[in-house]
PDB file of N, CA and C in Angstrom:
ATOM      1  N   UNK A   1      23.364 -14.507   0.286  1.00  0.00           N
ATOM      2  CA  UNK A   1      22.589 -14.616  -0.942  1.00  0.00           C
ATOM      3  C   UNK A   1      23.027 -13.484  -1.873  1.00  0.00           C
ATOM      4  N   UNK A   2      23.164 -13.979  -2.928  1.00  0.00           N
ATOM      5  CA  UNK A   2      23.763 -12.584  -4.212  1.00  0.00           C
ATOM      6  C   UNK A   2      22.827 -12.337  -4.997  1.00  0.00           C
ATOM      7  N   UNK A   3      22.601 -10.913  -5.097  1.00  0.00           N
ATOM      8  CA  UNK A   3      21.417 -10.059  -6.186  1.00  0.00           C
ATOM      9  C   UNK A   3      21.398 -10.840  -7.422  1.00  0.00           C
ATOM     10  N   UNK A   4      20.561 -12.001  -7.754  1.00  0.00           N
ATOM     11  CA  UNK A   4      20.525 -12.435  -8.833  1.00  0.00           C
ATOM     12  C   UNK A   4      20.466 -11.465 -10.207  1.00  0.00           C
ATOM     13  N   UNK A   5      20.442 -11.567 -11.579  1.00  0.00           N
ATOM     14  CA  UNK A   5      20.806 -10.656 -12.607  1.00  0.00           C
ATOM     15  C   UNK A   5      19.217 -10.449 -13.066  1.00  0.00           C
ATOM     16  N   UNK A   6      18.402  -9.814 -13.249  1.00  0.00           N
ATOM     17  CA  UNK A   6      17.591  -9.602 -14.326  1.00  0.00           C
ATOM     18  C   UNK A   6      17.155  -8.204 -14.779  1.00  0.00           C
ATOM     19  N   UNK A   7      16.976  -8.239 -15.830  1.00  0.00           N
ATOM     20  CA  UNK A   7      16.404  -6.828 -16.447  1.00  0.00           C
ATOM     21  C   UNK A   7      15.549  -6.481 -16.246  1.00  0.00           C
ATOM     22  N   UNK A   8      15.097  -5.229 -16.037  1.00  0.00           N
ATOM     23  CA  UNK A   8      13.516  -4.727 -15.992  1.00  0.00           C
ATOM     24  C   UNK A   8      12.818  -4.869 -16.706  1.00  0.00           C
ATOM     25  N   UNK A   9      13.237  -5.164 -18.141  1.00  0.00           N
ATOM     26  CA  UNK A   9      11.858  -5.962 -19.309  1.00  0.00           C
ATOM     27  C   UNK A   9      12.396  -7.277 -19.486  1.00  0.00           C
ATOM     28  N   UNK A  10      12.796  -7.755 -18.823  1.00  0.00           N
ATOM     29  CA  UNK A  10      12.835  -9.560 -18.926  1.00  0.00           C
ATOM     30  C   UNK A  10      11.911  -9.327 -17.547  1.00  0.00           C
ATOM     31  N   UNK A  11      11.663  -8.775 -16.668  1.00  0.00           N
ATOM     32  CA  UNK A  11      10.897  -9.063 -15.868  1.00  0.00           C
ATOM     33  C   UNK A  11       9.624  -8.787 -15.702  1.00  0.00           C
ATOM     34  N   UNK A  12       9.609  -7.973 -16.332  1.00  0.00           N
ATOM     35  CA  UNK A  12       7.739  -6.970 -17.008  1.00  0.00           C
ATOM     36  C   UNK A  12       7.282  -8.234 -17.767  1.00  0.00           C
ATOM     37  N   UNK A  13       7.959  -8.554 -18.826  1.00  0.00           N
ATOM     38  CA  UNK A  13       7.698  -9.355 -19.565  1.00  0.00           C
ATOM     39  C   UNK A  13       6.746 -11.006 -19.200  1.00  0.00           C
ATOM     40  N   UNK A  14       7.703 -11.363 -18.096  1.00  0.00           N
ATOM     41  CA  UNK A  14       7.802 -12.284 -17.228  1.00  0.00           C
ATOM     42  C   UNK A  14       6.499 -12.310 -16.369  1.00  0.00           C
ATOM     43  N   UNK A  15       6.404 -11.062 -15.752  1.00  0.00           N
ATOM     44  CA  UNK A  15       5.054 -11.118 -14.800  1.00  0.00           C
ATOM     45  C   UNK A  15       3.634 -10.859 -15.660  1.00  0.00           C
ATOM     46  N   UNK A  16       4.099 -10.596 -17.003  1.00  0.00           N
ATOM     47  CA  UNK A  16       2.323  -9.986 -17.417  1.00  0.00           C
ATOM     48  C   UNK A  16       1.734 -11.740 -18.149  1.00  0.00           C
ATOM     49  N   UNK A  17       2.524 -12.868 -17.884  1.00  0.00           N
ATOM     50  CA  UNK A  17       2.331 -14.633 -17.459  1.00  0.00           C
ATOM     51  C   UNK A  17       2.263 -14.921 -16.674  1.00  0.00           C
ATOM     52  N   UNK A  18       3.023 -14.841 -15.366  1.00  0.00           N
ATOM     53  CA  UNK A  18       2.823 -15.251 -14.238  1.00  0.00           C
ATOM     54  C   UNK A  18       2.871 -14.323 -13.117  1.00  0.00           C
ATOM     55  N   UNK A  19       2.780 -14.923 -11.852  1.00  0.00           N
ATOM     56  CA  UNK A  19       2.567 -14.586 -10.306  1.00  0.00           C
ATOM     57  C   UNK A  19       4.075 -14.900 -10.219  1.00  0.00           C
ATOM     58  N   UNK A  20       4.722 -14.036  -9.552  1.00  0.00           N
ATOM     59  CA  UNK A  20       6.043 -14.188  -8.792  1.00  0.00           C
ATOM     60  C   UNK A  20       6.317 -13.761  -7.332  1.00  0.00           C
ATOM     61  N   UNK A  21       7.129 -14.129  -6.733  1.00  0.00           N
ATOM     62  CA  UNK A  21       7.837 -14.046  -5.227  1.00  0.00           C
ATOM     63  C   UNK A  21       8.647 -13.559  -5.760  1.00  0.00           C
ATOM     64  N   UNK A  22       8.840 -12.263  -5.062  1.00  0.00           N
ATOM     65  CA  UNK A  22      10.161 -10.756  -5.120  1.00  0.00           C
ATOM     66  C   UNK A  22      10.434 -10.556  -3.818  1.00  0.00           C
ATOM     67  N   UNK A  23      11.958 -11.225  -3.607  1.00  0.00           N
ATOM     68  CA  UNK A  23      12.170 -10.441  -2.403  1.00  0.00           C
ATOM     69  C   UNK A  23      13.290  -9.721  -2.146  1.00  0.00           C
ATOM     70  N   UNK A  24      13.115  -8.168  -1.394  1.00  0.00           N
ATOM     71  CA  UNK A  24      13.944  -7.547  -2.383  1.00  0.00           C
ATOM     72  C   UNK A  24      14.340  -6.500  -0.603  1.00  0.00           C
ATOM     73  N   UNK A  25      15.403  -5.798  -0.995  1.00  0.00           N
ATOM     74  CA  UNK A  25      15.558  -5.170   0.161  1.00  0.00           C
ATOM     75  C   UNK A  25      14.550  -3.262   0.614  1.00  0.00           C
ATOM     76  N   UNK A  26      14.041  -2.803   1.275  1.00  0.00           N
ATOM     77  CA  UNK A  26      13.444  -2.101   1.087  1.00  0.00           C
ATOM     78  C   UNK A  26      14.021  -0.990   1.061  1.00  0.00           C
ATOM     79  N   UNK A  27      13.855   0.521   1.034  1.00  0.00           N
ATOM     80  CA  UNK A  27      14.592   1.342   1.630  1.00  0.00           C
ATOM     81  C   UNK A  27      15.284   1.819   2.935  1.00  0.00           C
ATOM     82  N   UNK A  28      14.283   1.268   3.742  1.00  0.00           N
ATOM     83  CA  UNK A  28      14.803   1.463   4.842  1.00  0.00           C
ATOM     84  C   UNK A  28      15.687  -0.115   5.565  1.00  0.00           C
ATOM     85  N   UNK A  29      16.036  -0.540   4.443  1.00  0.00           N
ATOM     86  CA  UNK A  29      17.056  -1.562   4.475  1.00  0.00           C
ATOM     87  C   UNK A  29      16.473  -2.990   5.212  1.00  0.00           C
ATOM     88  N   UNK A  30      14.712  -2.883   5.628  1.00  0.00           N
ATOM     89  CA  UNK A  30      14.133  -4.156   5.622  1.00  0.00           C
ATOM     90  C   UNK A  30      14.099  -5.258   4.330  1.00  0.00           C
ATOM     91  N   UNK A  31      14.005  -6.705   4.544  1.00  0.00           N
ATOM     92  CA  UNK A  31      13.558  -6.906   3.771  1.00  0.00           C
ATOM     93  C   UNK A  31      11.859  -7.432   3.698  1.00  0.00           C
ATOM     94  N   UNK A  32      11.366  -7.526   2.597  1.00  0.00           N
ATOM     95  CA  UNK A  32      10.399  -7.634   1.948  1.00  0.00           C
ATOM     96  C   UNK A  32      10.094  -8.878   0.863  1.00  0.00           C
ATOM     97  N   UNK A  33       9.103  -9.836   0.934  1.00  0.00           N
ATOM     98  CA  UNK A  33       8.744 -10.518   0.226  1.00  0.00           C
ATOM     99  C   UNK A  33       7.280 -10.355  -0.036  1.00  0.00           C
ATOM    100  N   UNK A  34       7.598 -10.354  -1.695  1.00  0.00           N
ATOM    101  CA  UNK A  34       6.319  -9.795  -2.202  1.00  0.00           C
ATOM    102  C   UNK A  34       5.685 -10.763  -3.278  1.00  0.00           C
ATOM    103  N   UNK A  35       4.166 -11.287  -3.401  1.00  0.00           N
ATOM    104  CA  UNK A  35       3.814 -12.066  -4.138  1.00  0.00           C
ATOM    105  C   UNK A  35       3.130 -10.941  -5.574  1.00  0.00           C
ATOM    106  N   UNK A  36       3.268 -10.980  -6.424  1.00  0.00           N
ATOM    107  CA  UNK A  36       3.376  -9.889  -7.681  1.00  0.00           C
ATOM    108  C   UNK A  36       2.746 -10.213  -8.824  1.00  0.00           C
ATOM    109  N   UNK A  37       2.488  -9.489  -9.939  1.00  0.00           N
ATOM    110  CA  UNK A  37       2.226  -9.548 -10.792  1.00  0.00           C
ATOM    111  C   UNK A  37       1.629  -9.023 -12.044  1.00  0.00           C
ATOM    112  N   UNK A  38       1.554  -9.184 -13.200  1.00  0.00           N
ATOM    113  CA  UNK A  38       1.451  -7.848 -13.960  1.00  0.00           C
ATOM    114  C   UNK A  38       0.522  -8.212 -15.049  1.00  0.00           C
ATOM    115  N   UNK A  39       0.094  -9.494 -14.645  1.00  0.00           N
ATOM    116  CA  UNK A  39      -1.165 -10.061 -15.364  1.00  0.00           C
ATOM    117  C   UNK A  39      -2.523  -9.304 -15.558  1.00  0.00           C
ATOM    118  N   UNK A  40      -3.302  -8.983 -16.536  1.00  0.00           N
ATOM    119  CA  UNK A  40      -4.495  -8.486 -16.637  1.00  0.00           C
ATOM    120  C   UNK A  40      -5.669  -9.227 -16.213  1.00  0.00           C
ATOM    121  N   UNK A  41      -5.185 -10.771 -15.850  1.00  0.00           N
ATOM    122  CA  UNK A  41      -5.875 -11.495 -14.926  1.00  0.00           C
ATOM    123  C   UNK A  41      -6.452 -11.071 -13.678  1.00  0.00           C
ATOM    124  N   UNK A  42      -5.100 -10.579 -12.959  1.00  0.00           N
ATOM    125  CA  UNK A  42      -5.359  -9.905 -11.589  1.00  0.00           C
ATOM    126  C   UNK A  42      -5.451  -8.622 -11.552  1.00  0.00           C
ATOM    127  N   UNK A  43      -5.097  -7.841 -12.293  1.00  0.00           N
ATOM    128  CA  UNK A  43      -5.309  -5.975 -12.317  1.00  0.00           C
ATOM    129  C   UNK A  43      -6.662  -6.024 -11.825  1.00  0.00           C
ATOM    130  N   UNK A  44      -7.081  -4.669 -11.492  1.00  0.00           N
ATOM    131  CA  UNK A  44      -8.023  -4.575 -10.988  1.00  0.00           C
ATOM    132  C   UNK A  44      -9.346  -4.152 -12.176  1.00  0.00           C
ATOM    133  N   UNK A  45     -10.045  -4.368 -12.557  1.00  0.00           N
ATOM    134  CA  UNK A  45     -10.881  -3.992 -13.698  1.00  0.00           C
ATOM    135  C   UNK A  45     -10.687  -2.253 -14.115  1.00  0.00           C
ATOM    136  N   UNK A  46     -11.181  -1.658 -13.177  1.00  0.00           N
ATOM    137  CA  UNK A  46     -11.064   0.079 -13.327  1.00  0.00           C
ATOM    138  C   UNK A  46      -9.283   0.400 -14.141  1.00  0.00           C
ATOM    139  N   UNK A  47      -8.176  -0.798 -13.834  1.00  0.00           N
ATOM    140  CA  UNK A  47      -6.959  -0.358 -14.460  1.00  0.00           C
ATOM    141  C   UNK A  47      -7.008  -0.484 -16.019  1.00  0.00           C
ATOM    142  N   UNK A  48      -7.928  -1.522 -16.425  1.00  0.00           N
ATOM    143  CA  UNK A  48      -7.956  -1.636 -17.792  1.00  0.00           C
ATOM    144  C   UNK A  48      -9.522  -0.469 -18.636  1.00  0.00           C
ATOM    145  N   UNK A  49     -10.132  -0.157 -17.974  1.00  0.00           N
ATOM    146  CA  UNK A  49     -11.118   0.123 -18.807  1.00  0.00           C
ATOM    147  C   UNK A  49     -11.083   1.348 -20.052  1.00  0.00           C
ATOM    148  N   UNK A  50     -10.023   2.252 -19.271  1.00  0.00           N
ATOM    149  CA  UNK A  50      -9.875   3.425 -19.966  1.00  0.00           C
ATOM    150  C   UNK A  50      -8.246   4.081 -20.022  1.00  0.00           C
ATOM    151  N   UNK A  51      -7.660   4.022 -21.517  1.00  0.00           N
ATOM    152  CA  UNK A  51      -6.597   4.667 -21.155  1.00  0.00           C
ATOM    153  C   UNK A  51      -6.416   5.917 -20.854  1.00  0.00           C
ATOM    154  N   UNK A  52      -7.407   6.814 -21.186  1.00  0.00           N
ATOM    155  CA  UNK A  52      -7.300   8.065 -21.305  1.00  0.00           C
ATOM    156  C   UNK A  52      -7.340   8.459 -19.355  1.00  0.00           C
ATOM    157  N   UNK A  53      -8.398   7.722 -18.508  1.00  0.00           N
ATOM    158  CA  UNK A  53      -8.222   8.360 -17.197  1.00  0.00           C
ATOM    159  C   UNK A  53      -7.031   7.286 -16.427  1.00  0.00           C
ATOM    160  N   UNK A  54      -5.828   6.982 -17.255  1.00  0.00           N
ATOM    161  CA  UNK A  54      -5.085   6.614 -16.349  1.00  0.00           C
ATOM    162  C   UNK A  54      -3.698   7.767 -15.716  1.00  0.00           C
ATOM    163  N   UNK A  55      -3.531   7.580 -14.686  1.00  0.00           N
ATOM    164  CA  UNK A  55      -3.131   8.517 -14.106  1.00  0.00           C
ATOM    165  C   UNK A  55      -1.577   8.753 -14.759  1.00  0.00           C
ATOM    166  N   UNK A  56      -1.129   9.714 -15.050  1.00  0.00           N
ATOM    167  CA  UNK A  56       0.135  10.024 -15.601  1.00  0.00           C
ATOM    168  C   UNK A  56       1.387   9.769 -14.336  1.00  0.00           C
ATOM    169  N   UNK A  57       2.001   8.533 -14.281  1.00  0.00           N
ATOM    170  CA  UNK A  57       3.244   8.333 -13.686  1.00  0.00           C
ATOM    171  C   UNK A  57       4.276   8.251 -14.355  1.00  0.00           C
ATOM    172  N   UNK A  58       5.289   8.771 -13.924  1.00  0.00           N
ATOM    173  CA  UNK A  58       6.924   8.706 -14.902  1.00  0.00           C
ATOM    174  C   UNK A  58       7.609   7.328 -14.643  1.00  0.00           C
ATOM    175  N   UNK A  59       7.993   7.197 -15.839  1.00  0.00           N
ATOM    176  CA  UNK A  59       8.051   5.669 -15.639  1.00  0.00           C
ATOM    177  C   UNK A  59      10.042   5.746 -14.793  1.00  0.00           C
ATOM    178  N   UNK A  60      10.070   5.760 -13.638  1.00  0.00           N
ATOM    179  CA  UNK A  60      11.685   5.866 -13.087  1.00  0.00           C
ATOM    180  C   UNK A  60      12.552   4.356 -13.736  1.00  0.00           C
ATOM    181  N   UNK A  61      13.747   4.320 -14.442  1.00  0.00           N
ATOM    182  CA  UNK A  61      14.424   3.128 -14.789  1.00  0.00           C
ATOM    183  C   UNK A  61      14.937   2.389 -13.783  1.00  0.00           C
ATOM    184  N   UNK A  62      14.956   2.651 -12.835  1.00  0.00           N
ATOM    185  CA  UNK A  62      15.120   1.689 -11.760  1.00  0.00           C
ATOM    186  C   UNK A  62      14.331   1.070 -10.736  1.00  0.00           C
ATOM    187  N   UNK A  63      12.659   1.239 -10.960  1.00  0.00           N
ATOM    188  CA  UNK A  63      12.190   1.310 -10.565  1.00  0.00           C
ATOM    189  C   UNK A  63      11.001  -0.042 -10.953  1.00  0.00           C
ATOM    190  N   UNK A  64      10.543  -0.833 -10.457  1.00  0.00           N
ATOM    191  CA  UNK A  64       9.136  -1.085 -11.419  1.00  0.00           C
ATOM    192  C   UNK A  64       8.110  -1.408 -10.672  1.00  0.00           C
ATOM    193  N   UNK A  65       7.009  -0.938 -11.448  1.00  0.00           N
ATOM    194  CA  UNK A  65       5.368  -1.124 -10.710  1.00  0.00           C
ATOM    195  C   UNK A  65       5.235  -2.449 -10.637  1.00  0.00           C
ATOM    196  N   UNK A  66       4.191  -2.846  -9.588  1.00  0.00           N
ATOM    197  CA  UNK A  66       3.529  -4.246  -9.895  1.00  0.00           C
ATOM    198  C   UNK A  66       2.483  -4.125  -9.241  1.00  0.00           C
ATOM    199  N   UNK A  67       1.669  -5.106  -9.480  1.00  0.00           N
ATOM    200  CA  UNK A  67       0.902  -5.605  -8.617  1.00  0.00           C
ATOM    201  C   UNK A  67       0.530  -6.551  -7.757  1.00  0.00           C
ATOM    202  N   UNK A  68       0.274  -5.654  -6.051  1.00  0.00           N
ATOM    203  CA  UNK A  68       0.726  -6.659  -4.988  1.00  0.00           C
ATOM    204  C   UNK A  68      -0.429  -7.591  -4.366  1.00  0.00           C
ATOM    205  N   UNK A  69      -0.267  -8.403  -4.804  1.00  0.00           N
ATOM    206  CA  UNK A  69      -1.608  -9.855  -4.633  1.00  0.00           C
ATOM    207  C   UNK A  69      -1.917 -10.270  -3.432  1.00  0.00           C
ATOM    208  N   UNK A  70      -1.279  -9.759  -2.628  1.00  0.00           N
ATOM    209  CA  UNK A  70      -1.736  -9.987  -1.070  1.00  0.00           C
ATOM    210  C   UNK A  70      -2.210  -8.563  -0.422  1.00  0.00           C
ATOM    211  N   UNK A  71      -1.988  -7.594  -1.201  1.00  0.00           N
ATOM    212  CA  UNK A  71      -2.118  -6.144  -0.696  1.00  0.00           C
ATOM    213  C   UNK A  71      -3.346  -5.891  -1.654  1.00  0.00           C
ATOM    214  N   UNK A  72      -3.364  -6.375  -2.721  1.00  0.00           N
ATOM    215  CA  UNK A  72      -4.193  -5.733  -3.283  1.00  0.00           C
ATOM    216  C   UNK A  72      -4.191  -4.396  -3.447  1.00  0.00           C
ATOM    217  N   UNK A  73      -2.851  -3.700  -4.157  1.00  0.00           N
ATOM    218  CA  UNK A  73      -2.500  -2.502  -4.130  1.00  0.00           C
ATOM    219  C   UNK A  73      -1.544  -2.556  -4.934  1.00  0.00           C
ATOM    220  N   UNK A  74      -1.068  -1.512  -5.941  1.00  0.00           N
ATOM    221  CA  UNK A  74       0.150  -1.268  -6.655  1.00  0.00           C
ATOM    222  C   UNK A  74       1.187  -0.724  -5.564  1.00  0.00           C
ATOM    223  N   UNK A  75       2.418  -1.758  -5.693  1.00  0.00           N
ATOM    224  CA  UNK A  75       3.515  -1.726  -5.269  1.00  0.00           C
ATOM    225  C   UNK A  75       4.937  -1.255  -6.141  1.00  0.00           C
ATOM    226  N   UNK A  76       5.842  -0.835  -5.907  1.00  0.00           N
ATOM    227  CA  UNK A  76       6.809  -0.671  -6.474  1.00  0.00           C
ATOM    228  C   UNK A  76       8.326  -1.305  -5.525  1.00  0.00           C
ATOM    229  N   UNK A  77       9.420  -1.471  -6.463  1.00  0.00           N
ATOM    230  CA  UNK A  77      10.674  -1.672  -5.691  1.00  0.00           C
ATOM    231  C   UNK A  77      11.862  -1.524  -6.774  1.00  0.00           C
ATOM    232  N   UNK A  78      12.564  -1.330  -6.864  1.00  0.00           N
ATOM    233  CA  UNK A  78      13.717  -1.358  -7.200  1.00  0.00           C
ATOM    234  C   UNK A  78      14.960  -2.643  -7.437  1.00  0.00           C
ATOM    235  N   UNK A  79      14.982  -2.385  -8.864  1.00  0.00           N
ATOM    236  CA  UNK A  79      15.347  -3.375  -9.429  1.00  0.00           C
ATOM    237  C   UNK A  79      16.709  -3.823  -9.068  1.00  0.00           C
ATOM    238  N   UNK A  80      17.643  -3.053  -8.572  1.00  0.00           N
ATOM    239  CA  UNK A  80      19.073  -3.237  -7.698  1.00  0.00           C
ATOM    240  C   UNK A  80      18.765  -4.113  -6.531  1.00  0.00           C
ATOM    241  N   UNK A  81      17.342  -3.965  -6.117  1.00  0.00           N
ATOM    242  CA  UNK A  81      17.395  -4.417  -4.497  1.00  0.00           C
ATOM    243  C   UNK A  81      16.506  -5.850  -4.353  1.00  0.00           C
ATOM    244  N   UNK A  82      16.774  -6.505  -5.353  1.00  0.00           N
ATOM    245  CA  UNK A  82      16.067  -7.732  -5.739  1.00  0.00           C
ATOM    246  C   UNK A  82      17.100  -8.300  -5.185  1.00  0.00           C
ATOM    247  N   UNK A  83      16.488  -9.543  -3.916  1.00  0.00           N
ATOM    248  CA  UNK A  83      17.452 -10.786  -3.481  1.00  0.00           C
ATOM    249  C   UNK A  83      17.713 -11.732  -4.361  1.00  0.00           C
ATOM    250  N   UNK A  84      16.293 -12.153  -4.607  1.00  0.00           N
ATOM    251  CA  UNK A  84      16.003 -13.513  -4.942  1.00  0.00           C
ATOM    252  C   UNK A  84      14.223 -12.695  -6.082  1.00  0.00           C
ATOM    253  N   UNK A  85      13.945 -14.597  -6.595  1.00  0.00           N
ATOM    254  CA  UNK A  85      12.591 -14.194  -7.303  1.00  0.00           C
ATOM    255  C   UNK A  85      12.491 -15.583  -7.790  1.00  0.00           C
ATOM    256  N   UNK A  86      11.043 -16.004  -7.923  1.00  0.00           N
ATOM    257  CA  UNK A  86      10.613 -17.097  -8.411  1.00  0.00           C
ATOM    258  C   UNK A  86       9.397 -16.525  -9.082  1.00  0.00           C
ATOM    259  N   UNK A  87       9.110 -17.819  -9.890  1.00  0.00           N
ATOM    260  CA  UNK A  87       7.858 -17.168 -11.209  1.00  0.00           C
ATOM    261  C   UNK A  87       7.136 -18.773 -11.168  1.00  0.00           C
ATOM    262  N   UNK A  88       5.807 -18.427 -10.637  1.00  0.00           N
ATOM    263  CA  UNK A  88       4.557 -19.249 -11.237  1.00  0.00           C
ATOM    264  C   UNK A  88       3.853 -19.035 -12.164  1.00  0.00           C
ATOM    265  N   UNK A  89       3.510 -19.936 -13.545  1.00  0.00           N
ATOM    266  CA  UNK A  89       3.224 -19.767 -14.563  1.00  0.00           C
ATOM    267  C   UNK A  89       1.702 -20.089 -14.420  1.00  0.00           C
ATOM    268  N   UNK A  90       0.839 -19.112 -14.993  1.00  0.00           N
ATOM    269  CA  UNK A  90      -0.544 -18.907 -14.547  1.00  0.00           C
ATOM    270  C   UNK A  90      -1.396 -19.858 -15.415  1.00  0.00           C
TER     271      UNK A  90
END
């Protein structure tokens, strides 16, 4: 399977519409399939209420946040280590 191509804001973009399957290799060279998303649908309420107490993270360029819908937890992975990805439109 070959690292399909996408950008980190074609893909931000992408998830704050839909739920996607990311599966991507981990660091410790597992892989990982992750159901995602960046919808304000699913955020957790406390993420939207206030910008001022949100926590200061550096945003790394290779890097991107999401949110993990089976974890119910902010996840991150790396945008090099993407296998594959599909997008359900919400």
């Amino acid at each position: 399977m070959s690292s399909p191509m996408i950008t980190k804001e074609i893909l931000k973009e992408k998830l704050k519409n839909s739920t996607a399957i990311i599966e991507f290799r981990k660091v410790d060279q597992s892989i990982r399939k992750m159901n995602c998303t960046l919808s304000t649908q699913f955020l957790p309420k406390t993420e939207m209420v206030n910008e001022e107490n949100k926590p200061t993270i550096k945003d790394n360029p290779n890097n991107i946040r999401v949110w993990d819908l089976d974890k119910e937890a902010w996840r991150s992975f790396r945008i090099d280590s993407i296998l594959d990805y599909s997008f359900k439109q919400i």
